[in-house]
N, C-alpha and C. Protein backbone atom coordinates (compact mmCIF):
# COMPACT_ATOMS: atom_id res chain seq x y z
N UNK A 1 0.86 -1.18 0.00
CA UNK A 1 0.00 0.00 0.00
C UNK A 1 0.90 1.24 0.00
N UNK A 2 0.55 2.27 -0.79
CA UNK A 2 1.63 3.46 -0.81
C UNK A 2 0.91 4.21 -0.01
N UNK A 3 1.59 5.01 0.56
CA UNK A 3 1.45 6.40 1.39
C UNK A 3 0.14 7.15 0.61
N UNK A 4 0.03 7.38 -0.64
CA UNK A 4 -1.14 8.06 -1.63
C UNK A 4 -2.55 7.23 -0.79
N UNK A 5 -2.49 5.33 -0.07
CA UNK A 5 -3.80 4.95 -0.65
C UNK A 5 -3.68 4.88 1.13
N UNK A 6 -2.73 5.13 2.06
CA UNK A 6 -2.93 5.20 3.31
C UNK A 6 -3.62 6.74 3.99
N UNK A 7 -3.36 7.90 2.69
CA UNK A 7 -3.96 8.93 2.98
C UNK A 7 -5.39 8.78 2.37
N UNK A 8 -5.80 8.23 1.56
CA UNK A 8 -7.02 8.24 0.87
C UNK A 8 -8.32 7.24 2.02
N UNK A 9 -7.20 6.21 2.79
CA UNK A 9 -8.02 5.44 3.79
C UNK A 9 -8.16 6.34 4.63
N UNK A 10 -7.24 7.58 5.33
CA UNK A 10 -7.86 8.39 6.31
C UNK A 10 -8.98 9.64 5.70
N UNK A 11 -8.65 9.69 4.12
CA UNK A 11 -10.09 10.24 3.89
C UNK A 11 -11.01 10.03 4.05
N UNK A 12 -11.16 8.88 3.73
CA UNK A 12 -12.60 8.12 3.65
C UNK A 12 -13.33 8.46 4.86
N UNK A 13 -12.57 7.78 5.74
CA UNK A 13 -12.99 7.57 7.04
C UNK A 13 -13.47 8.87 7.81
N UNK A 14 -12.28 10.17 7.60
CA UNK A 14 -12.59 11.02 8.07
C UNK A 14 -14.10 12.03 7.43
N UNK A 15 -14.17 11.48 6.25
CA UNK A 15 -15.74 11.34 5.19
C UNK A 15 -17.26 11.26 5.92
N UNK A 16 -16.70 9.47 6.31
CA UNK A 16 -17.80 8.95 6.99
C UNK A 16 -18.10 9.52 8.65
N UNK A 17 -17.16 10.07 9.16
CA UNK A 17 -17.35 10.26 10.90
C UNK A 17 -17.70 12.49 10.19
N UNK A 18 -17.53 12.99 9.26
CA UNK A 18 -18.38 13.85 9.07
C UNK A 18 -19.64 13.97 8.89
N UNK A 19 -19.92 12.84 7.98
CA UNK A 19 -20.99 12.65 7.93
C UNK A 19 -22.32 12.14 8.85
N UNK A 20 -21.75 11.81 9.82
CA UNK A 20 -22.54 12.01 11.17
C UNK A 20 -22.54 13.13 12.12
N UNK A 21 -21.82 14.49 11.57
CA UNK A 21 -21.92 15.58 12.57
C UNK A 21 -23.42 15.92 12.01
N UNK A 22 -23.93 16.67 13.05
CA UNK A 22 -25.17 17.41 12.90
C UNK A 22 -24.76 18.83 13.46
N UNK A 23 -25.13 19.93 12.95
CA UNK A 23 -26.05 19.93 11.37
C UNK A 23 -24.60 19.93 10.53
N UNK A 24 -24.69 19.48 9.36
CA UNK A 24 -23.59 19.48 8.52
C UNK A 24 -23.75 20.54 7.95
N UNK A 25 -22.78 21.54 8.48
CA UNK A 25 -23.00 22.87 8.13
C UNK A 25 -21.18 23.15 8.65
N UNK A 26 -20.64 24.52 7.67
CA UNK A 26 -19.68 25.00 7.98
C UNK A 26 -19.42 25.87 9.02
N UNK A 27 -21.12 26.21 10.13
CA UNK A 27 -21.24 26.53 10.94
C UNK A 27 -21.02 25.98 12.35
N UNK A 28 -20.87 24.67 12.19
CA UNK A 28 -20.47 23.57 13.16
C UNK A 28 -19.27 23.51 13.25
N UNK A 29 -18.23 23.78 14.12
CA UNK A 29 -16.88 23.72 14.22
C UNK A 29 -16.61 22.24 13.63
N UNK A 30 -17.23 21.22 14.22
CA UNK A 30 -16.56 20.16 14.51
C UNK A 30 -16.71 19.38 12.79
N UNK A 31 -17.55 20.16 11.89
CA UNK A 31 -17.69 19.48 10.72
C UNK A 31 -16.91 20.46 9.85
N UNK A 32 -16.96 21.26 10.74
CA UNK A 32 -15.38 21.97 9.62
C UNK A 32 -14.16 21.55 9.68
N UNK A 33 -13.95 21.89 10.76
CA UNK A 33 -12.93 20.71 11.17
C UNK A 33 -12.11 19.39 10.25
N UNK A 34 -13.57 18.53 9.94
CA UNK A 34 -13.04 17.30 9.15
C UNK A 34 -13.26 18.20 7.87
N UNK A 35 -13.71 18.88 7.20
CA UNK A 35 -13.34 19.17 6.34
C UNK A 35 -11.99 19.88 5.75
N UNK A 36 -11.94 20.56 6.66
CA UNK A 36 -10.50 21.01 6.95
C UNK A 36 -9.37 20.28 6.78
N UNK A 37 -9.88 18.74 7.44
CA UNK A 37 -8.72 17.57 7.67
C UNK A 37 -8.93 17.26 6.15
N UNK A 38 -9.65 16.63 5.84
CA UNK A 38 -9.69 15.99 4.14
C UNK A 38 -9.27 16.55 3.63
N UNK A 39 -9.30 18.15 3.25
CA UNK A 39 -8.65 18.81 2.56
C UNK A 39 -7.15 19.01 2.60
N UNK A 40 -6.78 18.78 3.75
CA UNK A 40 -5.02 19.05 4.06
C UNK A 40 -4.61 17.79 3.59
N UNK A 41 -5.14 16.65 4.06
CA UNK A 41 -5.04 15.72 3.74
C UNK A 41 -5.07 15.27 1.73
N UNK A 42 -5.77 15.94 0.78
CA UNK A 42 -6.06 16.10 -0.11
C UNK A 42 -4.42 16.55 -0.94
N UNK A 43 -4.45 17.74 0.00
CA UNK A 43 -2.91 18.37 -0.35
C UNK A 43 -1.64 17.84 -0.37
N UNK A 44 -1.88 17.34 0.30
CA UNK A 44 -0.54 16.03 0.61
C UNK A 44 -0.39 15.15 -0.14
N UNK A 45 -1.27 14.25 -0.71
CA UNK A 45 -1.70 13.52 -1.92
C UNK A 45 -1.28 14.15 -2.97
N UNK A 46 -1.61 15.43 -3.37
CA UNK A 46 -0.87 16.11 -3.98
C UNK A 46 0.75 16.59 -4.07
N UNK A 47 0.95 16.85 -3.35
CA UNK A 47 2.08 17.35 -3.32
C UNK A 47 3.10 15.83 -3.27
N UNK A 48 2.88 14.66 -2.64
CA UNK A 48 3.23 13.31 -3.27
C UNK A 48 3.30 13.53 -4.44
N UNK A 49 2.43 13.44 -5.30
CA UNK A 49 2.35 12.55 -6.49
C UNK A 49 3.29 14.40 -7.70
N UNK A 50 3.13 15.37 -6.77
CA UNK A 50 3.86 16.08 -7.42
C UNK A 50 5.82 15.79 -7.41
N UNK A 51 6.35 15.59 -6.15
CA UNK A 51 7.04 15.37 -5.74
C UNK A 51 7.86 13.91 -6.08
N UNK A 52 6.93 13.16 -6.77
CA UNK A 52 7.08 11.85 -6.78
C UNK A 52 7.23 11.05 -5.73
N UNK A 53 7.51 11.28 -4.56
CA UNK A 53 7.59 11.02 -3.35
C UNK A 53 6.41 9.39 -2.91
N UNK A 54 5.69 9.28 -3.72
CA UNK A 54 4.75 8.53 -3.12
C UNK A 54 5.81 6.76 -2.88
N UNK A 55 5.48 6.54 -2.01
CA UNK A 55 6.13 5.38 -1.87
C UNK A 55 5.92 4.16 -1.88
N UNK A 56 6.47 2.70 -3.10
CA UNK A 56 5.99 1.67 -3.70
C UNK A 56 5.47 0.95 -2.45
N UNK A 57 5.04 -0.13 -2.29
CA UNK A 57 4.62 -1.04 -1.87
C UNK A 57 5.41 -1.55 -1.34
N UNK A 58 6.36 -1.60 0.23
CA UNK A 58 6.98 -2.68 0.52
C UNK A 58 7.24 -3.96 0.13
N UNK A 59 7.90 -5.19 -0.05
CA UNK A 59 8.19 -6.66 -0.71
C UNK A 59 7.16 -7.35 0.51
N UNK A 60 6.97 -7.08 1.36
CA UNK A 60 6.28 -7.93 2.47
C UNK A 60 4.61 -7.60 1.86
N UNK A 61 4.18 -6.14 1.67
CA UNK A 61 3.18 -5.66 1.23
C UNK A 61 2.82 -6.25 -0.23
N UNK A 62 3.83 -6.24 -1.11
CA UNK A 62 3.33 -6.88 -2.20
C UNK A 62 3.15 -8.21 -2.08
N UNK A 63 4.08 -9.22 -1.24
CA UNK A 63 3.48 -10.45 -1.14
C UNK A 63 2.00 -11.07 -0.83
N UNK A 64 1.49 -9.89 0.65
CA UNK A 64 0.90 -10.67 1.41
C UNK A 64 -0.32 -10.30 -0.06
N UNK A 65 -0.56 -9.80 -0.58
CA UNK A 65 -1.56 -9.43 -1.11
C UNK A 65 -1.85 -10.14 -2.58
């Protein structure tokens, strides 16, 4: 798993636990917040794949899979 699909798993996630703030509004700290996070998070992904930086798959990682 590269660093690109270990940030994309804390998207997700951080996705789904927004999606239970109430009210989902940018008026809610706490759902800005994760939006906030996805997005930095977003950037980084970026700046990887700008950088080339993203990193292959360990030999243990490619096996087990």
């Amino acid at each position: 798993m590269t660093d690109e699909d270990r940030l994309q798993q804390m998207i997700e996630e951080l996705r789904r636990m927004r999606e239970r703030c109430e009210p989902k509004s940018n008026q809610n700290p706490r759902y800005l917040r994760y939006s906030n996070a996805v997005s930095a998070l977003r950037w980084l992904i970026d700046d990887l794949i700008k950088e080339g930086a993203v990193q292959p798959a360990t030999p243990d990682e490619a096996s087990a899979g």
